[in-house]
N, C-alpha and C. Protein backbone atom coordinates (compact mmCIF):
# COMPACT_ATOMS: atom_id res chain seq x y z
N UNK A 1 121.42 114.21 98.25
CA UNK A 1 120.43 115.05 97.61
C UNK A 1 120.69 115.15 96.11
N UNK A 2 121.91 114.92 95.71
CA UNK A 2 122.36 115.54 94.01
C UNK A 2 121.87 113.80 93.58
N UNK A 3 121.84 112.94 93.96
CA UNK A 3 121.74 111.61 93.54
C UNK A 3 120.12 111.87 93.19
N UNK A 4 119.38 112.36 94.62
CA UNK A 4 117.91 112.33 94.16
C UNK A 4 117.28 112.99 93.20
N UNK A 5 118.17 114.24 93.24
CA UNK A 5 117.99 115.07 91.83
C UNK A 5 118.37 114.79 90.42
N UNK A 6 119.09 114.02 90.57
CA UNK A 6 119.60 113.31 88.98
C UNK A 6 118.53 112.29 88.83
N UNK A 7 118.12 111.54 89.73
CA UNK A 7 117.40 110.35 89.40
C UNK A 7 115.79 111.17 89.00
N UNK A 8 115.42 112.28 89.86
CA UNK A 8 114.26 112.41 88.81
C UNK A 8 114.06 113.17 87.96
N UNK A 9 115.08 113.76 87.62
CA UNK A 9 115.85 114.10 86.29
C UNK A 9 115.10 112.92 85.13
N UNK A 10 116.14 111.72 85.64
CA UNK A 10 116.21 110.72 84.80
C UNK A 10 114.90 110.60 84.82
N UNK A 11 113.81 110.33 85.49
CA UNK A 11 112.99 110.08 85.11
C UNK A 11 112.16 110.56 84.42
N UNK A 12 112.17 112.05 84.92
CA UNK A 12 111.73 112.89 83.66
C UNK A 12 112.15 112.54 82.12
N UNK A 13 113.07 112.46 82.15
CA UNK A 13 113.49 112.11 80.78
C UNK A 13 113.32 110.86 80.14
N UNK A 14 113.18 109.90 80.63
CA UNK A 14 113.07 109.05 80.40
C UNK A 14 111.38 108.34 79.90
N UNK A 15 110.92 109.46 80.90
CA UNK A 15 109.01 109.30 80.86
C UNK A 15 108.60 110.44 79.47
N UNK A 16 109.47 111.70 79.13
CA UNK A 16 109.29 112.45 78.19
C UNK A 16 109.94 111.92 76.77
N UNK A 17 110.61 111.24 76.71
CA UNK A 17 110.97 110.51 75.57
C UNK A 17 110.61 109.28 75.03
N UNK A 18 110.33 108.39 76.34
CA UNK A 18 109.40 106.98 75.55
C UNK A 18 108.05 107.52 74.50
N UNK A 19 107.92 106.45 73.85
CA UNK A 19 106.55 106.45 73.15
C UNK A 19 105.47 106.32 73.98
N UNK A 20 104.83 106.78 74.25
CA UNK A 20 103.19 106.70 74.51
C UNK A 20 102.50 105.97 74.36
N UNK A 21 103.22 104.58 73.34
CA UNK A 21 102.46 103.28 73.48
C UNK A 21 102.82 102.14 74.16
N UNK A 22 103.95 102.70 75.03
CA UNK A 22 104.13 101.74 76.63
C UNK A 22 103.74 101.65 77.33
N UNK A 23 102.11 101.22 77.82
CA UNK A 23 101.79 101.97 78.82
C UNK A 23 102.10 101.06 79.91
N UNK A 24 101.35 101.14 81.12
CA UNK A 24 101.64 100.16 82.15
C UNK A 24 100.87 98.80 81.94
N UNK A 25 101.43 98.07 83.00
CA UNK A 25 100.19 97.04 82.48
C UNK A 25 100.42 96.06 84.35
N UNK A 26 99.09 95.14 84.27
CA UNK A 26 99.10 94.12 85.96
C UNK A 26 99.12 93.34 86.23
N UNK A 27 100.39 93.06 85.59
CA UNK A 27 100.94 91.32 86.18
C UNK A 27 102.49 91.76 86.43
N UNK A 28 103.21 90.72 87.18
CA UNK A 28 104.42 90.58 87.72
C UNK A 28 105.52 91.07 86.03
N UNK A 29 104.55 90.55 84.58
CA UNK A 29 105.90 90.92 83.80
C UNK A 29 106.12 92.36 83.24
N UNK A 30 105.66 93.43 83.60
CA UNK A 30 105.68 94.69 83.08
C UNK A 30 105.30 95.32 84.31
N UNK A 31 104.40 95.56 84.88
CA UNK A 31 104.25 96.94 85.54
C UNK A 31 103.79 96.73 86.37
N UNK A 32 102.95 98.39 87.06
CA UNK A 32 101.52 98.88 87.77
C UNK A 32 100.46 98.61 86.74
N UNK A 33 99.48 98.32 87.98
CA UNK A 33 98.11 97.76 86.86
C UNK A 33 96.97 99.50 86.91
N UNK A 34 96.87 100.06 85.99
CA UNK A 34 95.76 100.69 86.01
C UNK A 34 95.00 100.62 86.96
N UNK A 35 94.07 101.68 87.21
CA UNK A 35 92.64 101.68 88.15
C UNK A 35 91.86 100.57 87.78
N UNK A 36 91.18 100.45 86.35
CA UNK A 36 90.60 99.42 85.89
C UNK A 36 91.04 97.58 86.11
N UNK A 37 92.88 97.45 86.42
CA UNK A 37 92.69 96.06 86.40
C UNK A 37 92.85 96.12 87.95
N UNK A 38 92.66 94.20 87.96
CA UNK A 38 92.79 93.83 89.15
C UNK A 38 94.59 94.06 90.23
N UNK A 39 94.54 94.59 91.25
CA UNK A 39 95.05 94.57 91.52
C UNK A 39 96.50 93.64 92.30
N UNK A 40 98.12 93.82 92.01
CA UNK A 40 98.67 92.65 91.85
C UNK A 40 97.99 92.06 93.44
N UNK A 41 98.92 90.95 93.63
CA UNK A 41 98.91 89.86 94.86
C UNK A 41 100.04 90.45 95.89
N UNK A 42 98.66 90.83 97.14
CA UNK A 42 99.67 91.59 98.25
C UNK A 42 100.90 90.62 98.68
N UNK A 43 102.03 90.82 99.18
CA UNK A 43 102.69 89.92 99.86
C UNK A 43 103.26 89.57 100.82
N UNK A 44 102.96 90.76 101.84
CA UNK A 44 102.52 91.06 103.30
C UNK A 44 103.80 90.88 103.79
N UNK A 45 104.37 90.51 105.19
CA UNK A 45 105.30 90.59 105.67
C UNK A 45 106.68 91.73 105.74
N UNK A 46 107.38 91.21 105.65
CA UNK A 46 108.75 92.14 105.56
C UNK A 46 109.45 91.94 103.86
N UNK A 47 109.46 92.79 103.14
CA UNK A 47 110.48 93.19 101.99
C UNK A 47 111.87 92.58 102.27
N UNK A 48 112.71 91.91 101.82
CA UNK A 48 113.99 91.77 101.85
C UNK A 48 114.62 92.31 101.58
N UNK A 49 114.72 93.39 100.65
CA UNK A 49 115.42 94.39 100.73
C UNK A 49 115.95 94.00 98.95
N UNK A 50 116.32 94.99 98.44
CA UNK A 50 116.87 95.29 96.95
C UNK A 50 118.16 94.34 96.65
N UNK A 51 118.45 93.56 95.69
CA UNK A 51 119.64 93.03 95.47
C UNK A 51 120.27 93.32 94.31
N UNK A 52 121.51 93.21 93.97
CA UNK A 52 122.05 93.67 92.59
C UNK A 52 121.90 92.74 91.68
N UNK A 53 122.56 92.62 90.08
CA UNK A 53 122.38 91.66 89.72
C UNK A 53 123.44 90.85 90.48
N UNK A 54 124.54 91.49 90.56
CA UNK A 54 125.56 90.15 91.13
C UNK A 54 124.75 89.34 92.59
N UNK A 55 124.32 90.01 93.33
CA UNK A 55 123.89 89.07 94.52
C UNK A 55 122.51 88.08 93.54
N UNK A 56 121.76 88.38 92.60
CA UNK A 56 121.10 87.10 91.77
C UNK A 56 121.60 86.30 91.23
N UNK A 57 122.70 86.52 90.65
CA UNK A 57 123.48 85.55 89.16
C UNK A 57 124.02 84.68 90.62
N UNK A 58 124.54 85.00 91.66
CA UNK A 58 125.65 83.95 92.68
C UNK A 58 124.84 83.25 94.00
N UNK A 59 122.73 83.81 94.17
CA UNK A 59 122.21 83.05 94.91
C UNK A 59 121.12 82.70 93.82
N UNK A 60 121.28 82.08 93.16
CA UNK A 60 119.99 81.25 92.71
C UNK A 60 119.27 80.77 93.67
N UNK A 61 119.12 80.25 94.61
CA UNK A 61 118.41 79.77 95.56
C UNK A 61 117.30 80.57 95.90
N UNK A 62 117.44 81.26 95.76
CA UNK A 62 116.55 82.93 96.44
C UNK A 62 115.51 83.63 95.26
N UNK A 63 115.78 82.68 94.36
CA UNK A 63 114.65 83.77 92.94
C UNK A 63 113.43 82.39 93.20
N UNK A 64 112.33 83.26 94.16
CA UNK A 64 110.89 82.94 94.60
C UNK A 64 110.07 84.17 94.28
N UNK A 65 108.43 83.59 94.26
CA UNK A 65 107.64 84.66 94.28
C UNK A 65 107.11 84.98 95.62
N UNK A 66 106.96 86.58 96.32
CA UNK A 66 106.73 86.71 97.57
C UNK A 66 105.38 86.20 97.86
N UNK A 67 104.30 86.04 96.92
CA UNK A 67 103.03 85.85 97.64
C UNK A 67 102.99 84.46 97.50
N UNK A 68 103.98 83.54 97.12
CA UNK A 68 102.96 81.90 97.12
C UNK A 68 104.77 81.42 97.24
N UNK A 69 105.20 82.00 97.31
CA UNK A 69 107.08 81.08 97.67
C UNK A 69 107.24 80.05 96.74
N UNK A 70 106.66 80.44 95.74
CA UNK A 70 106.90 79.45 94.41
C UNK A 70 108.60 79.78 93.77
N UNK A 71 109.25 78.86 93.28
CA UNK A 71 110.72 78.82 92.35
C UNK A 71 110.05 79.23 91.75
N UNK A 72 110.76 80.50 90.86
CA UNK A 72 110.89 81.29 89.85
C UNK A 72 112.05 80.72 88.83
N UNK A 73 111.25 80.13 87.85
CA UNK A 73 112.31 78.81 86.94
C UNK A 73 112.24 79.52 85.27
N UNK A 74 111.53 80.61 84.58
CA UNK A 74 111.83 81.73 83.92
C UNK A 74 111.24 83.06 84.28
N UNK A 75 111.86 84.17 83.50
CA UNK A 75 111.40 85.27 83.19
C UNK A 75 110.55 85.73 82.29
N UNK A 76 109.88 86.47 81.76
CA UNK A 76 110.01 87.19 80.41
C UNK A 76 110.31 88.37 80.27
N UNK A 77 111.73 88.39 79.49
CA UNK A 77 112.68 89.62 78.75
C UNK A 77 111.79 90.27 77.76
N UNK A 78 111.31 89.60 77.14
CA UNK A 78 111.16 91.22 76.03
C UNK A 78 109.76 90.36 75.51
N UNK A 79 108.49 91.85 76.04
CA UNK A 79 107.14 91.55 75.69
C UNK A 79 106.53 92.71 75.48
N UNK A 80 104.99 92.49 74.61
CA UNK A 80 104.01 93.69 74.01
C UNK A 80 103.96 94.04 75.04
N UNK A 81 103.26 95.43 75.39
CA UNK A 81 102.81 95.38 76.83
C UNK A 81 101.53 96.01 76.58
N UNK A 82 100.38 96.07 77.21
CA UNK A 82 99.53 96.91 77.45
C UNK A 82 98.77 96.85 78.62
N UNK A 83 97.49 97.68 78.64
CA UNK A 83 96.90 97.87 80.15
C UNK A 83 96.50 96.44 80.00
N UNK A 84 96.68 95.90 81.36
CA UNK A 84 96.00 94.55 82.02
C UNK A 84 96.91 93.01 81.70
N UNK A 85 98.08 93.70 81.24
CA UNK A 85 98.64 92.22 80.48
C UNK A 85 99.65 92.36 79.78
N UNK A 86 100.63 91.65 79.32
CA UNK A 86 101.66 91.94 78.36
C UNK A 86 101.16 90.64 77.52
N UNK A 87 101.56 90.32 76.24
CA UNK A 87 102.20 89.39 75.56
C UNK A 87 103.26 88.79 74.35
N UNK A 88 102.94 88.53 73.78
CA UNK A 88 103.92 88.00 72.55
C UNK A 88 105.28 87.84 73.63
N UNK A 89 105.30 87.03 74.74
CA UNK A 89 106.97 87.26 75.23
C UNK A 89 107.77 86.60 75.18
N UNK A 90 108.91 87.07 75.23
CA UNK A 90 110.51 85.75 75.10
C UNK A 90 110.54 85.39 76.73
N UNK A 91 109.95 83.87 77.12
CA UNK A 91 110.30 83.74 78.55
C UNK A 91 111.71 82.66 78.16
N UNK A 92 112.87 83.30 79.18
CA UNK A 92 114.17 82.60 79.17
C UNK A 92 113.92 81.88 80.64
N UNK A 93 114.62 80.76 80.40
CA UNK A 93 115.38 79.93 81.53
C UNK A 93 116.29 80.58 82.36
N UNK A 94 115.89 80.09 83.91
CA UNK A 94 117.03 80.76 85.06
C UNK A 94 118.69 80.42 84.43
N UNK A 95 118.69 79.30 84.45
CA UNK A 95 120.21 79.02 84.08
C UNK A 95 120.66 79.84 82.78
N UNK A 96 119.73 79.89 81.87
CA UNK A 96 119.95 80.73 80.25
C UNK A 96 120.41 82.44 80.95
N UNK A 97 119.34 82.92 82.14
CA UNK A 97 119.33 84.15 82.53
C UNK A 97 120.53 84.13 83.72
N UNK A 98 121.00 83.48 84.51
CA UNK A 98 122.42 83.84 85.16
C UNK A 98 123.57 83.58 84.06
N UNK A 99 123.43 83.14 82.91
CA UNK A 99 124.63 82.47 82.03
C UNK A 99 124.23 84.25 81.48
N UNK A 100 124.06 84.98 81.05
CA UNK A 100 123.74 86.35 80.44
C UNK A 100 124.18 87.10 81.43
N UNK A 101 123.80 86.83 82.55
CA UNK A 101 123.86 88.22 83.69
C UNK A 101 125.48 87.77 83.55
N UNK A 102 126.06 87.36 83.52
CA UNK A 102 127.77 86.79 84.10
C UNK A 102 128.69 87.09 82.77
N UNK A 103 127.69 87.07 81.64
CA UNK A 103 128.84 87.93 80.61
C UNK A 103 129.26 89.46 80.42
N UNK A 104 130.45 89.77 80.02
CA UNK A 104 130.97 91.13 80.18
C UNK A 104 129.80 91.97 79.68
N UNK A 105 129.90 93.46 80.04
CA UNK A 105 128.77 93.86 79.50
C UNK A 105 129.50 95.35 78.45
N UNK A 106 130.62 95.45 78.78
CA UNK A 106 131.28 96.47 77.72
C UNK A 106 131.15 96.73 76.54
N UNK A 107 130.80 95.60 75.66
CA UNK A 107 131.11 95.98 74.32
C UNK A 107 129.15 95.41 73.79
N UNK A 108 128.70 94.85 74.89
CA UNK A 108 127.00 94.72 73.99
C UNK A 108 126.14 94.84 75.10
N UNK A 109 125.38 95.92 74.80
CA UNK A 109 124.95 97.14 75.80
C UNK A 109 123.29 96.14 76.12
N UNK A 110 122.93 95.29 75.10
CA UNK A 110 121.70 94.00 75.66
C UNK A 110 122.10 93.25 77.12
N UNK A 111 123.69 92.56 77.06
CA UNK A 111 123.81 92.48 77.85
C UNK A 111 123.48 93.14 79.68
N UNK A 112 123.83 94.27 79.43
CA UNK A 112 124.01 95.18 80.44
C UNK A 112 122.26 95.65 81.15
N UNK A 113 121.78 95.77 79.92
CA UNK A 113 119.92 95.92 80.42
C UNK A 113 119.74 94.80 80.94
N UNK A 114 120.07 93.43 80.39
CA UNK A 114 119.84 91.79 81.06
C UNK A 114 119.54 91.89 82.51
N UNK A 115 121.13 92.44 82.16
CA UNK A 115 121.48 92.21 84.14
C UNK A 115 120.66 92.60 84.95
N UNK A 116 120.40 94.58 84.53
CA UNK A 116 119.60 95.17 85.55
C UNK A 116 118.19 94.68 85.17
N UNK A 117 117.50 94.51 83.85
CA UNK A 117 115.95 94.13 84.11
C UNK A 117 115.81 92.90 84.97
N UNK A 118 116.53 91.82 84.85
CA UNK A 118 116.36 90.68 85.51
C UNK A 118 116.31 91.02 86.88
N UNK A 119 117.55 92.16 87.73
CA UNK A 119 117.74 92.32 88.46
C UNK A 119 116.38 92.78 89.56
N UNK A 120 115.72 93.65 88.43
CA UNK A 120 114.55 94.45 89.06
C UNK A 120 113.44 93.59 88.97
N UNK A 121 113.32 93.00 88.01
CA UNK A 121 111.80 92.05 87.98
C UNK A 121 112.44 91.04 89.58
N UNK A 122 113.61 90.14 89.76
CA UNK A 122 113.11 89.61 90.81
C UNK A 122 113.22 90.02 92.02
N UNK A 123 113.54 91.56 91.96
CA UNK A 123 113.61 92.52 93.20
C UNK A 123 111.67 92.81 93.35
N UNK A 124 111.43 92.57 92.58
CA UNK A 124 109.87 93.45 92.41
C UNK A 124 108.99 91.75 93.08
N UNK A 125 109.56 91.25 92.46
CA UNK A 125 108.95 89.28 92.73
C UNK A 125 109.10 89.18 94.23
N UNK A 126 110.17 89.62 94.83
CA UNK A 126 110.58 89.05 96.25
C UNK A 126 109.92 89.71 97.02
N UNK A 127 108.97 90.81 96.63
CA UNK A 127 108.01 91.46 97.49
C UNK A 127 108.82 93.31 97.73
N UNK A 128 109.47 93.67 97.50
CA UNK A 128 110.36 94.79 97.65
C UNK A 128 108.99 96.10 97.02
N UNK A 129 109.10 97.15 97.68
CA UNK A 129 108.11 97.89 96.81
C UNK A 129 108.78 98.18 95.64
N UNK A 130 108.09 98.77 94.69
CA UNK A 130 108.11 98.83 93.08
C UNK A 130 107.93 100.04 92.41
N UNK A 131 106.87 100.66 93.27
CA UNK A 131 105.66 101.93 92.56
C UNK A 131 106.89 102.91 92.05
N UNK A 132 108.27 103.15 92.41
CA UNK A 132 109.22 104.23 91.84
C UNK A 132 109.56 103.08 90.49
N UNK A 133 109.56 101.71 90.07
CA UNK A 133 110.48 101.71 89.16
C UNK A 133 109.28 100.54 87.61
N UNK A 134 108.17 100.94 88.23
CA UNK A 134 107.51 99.50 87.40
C UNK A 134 107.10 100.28 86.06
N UNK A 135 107.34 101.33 85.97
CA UNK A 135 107.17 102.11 84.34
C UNK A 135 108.23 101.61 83.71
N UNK A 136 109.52 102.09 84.33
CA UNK A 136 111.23 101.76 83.92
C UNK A 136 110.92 100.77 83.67
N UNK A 137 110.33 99.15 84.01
CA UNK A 137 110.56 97.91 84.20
C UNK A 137 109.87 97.47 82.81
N UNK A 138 108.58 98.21 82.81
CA UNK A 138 107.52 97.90 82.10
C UNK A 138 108.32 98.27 80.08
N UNK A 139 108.93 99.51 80.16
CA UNK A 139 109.54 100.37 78.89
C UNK A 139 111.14 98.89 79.16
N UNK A 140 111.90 98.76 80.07
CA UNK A 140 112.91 98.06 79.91
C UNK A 140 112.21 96.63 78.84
N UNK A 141 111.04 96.20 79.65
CA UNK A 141 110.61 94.82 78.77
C UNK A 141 110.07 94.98 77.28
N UNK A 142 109.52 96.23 77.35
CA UNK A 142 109.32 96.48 75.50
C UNK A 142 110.48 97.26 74.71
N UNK A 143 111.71 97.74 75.41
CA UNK A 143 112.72 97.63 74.62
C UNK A 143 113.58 96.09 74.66
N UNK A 144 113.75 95.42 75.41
CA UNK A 144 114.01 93.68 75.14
C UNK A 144 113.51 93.61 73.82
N UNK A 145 112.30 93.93 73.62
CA UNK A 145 111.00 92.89 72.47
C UNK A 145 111.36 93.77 71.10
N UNK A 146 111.76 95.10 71.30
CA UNK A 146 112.59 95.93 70.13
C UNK A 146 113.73 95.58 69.87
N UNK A 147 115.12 95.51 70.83
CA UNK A 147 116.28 95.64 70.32
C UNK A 147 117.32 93.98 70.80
N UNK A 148 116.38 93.36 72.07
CA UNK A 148 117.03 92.75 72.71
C UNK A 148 117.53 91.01 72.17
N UNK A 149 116.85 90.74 71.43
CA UNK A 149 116.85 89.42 70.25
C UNK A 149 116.67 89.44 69.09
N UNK A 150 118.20 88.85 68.80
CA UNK A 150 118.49 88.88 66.74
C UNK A 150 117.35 88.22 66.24
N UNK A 151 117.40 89.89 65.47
CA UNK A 151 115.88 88.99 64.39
C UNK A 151 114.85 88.82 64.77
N UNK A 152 114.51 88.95 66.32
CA UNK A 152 112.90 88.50 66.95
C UNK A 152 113.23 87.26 67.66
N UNK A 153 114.19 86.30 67.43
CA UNK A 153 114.09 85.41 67.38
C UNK A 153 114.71 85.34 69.25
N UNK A 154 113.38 84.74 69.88
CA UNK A 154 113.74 84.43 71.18
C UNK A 154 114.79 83.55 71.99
N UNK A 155 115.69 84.17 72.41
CA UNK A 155 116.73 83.57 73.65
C UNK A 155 118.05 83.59 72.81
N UNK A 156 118.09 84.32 71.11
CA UNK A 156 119.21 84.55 70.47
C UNK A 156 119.64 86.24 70.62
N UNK A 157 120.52 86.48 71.75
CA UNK A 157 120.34 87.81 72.44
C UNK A 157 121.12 88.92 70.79
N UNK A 158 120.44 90.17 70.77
CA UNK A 158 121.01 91.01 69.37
C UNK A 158 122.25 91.95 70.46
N UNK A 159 122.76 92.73 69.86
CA UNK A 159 123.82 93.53 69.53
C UNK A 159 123.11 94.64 69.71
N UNK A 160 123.68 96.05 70.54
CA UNK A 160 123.60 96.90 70.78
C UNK A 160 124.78 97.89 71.66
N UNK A 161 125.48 98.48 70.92
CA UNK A 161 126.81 98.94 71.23
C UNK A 161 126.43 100.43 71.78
N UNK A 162 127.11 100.82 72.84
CA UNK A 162 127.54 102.28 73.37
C UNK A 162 126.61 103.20 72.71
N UNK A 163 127.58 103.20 71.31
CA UNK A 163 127.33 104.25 70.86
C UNK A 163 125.98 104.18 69.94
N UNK A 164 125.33 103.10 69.66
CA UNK A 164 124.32 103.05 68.58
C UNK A 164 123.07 103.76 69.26
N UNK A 165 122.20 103.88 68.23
CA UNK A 165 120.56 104.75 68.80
C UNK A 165 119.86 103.96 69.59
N UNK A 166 120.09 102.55 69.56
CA UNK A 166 119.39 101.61 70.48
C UNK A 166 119.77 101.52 72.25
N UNK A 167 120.76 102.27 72.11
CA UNK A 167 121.15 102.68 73.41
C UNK A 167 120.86 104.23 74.08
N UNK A 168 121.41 104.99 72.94
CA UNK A 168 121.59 106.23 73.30
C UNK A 168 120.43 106.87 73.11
N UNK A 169 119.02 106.40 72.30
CA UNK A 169 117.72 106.83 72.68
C UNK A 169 116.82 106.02 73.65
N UNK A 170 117.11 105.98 74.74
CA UNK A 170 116.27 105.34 76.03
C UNK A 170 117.59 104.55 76.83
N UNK A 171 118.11 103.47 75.85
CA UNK A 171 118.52 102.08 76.87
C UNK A 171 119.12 102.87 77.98
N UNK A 172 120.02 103.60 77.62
CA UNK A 172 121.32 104.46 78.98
C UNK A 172 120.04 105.02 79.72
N UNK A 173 119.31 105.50 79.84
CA UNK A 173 118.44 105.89 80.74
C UNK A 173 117.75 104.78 81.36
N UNK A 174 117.05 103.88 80.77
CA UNK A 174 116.52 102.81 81.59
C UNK A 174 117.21 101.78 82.43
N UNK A 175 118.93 101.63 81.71
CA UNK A 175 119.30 100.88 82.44
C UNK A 175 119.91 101.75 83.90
N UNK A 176 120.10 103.27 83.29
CA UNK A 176 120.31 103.99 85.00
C UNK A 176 119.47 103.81 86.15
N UNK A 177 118.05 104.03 85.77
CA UNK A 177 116.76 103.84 86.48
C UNK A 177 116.75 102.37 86.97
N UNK A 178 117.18 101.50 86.25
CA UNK A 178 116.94 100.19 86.84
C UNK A 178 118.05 99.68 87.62
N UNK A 179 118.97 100.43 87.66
CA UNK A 179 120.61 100.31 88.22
C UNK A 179 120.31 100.94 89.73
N UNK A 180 119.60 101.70 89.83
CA UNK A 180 119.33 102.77 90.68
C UNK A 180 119.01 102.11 91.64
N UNK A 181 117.60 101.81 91.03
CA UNK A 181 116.81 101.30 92.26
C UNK A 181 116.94 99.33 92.87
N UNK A 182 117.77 98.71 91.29
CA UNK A 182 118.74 97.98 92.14
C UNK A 182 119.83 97.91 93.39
N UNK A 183 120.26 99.27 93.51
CA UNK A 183 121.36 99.49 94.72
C UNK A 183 120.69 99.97 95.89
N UNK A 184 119.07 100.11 95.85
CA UNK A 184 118.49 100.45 96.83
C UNK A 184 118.93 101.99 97.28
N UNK A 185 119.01 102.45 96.15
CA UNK A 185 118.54 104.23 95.60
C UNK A 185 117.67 105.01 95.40
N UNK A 186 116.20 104.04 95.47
CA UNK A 186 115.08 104.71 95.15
C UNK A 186 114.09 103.88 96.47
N UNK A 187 113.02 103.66 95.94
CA UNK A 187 112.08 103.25 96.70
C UNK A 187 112.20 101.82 97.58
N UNK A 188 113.04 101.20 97.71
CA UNK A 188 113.32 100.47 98.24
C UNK A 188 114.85 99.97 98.44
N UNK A 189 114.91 99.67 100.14
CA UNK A 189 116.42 99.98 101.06
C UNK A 189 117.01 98.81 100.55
N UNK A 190 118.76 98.66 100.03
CA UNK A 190 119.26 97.64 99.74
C UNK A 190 119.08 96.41 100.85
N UNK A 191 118.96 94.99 100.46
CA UNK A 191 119.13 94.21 101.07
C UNK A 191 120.47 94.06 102.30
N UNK A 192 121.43 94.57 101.45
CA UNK A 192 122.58 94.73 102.57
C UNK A 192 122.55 95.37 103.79
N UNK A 193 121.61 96.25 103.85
CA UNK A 193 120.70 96.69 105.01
C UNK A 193 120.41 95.79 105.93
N UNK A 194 120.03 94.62 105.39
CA UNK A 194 119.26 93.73 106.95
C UNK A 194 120.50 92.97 106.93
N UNK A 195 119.99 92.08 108.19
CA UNK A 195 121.15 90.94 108.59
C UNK A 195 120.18 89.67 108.38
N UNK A 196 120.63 88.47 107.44
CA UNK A 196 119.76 87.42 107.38
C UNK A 196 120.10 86.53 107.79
């Protein structure tokens, strides 16, 4: 119960401190789609259940999309977002994105969002429900596009330490929220749950 209460804590806080010009948006790279857009692609069957980043960075095999079982061969880390769409985005390479998830994350706090946004976008891809974390997901990908690449410059990851404002106004909160519901803490049961 104190876990559930911290987490919507966090979210409170986290939803009362972003800017107001994050909003959601309806495609697989940011969010929930508004009333107005089309709604995403059901993907029916059974959820697999939540994975961490470590169970992604050590099965590559397994980063598919649930509605068409397509390889998932990039991401996009850090994009505009708005209703119906994101753009301007940095899409990285799988191999570029497990070579990131596998570096220490102590001393550069980009790192550490890597892990968990990656973690959650292909938790959200594999069909897992979402509706508790696709705001977090949506604010994680437009702080990428703020703090997450030197200079702007895509797939050259920037610097963001502990203690700087780029952390300590949002990142520590988003990457809790996205940590969260990686361990299958929120809206969807960890994968370690089933037997495959």
């Amino acid at each position: 119960m104190r876990i559930q209460t911290l987490l919507v804590v966090a979210v409170l806080v986290v939803l009362a401190a972003m800017p107001a010009a994050v909003p959601s948006v309806a495609d697989e790279l940011c969010g929930p789609p508004p009333n107005e857009c089309p709604p995403p692609p059901d993907c029916g069957g059974n959820p697999p259940g939540v994975g961490t980043p470590g169970f992604w960075e050590n099965h590559p095999d397994t980063w598919w999309r649930c509605y068409d079982r397509s390889t998932i061969t990039e991401l996009p880390l850090g994009c505009t977002c708005e209703p119906c769409g994101c753009y301007d985005c940095c899409l990285v390479g799988k191999d570029t994105l497990i070579y990131w998830m596998q570096q220490p994350v102590s001393e550069n706090k980009v790192y550490t969002m890597v892990r968990a946004l990656v973690a959650a976008k292909l938790n959200r891809l594999a069909g897992n429900e979402s509706i508790c974390i696709n705001l977090a997901i949506a604010q994680a990908t437009q702080w990428m596009k703020t703090y997450g690449f030197q200079d702007g410059v895509c797939g050259e990851l920037g610097y963001c330490a502990a203690s700087d404002d780029c952390w300590q106004d949002h990142g520590e909160e988003l990457y809790e929220l996205l940590d969260a519901y990686n361990n299958g803490e929120m809206c969807a049961p960890s994968r370690d749950l089933f037997d495959y």
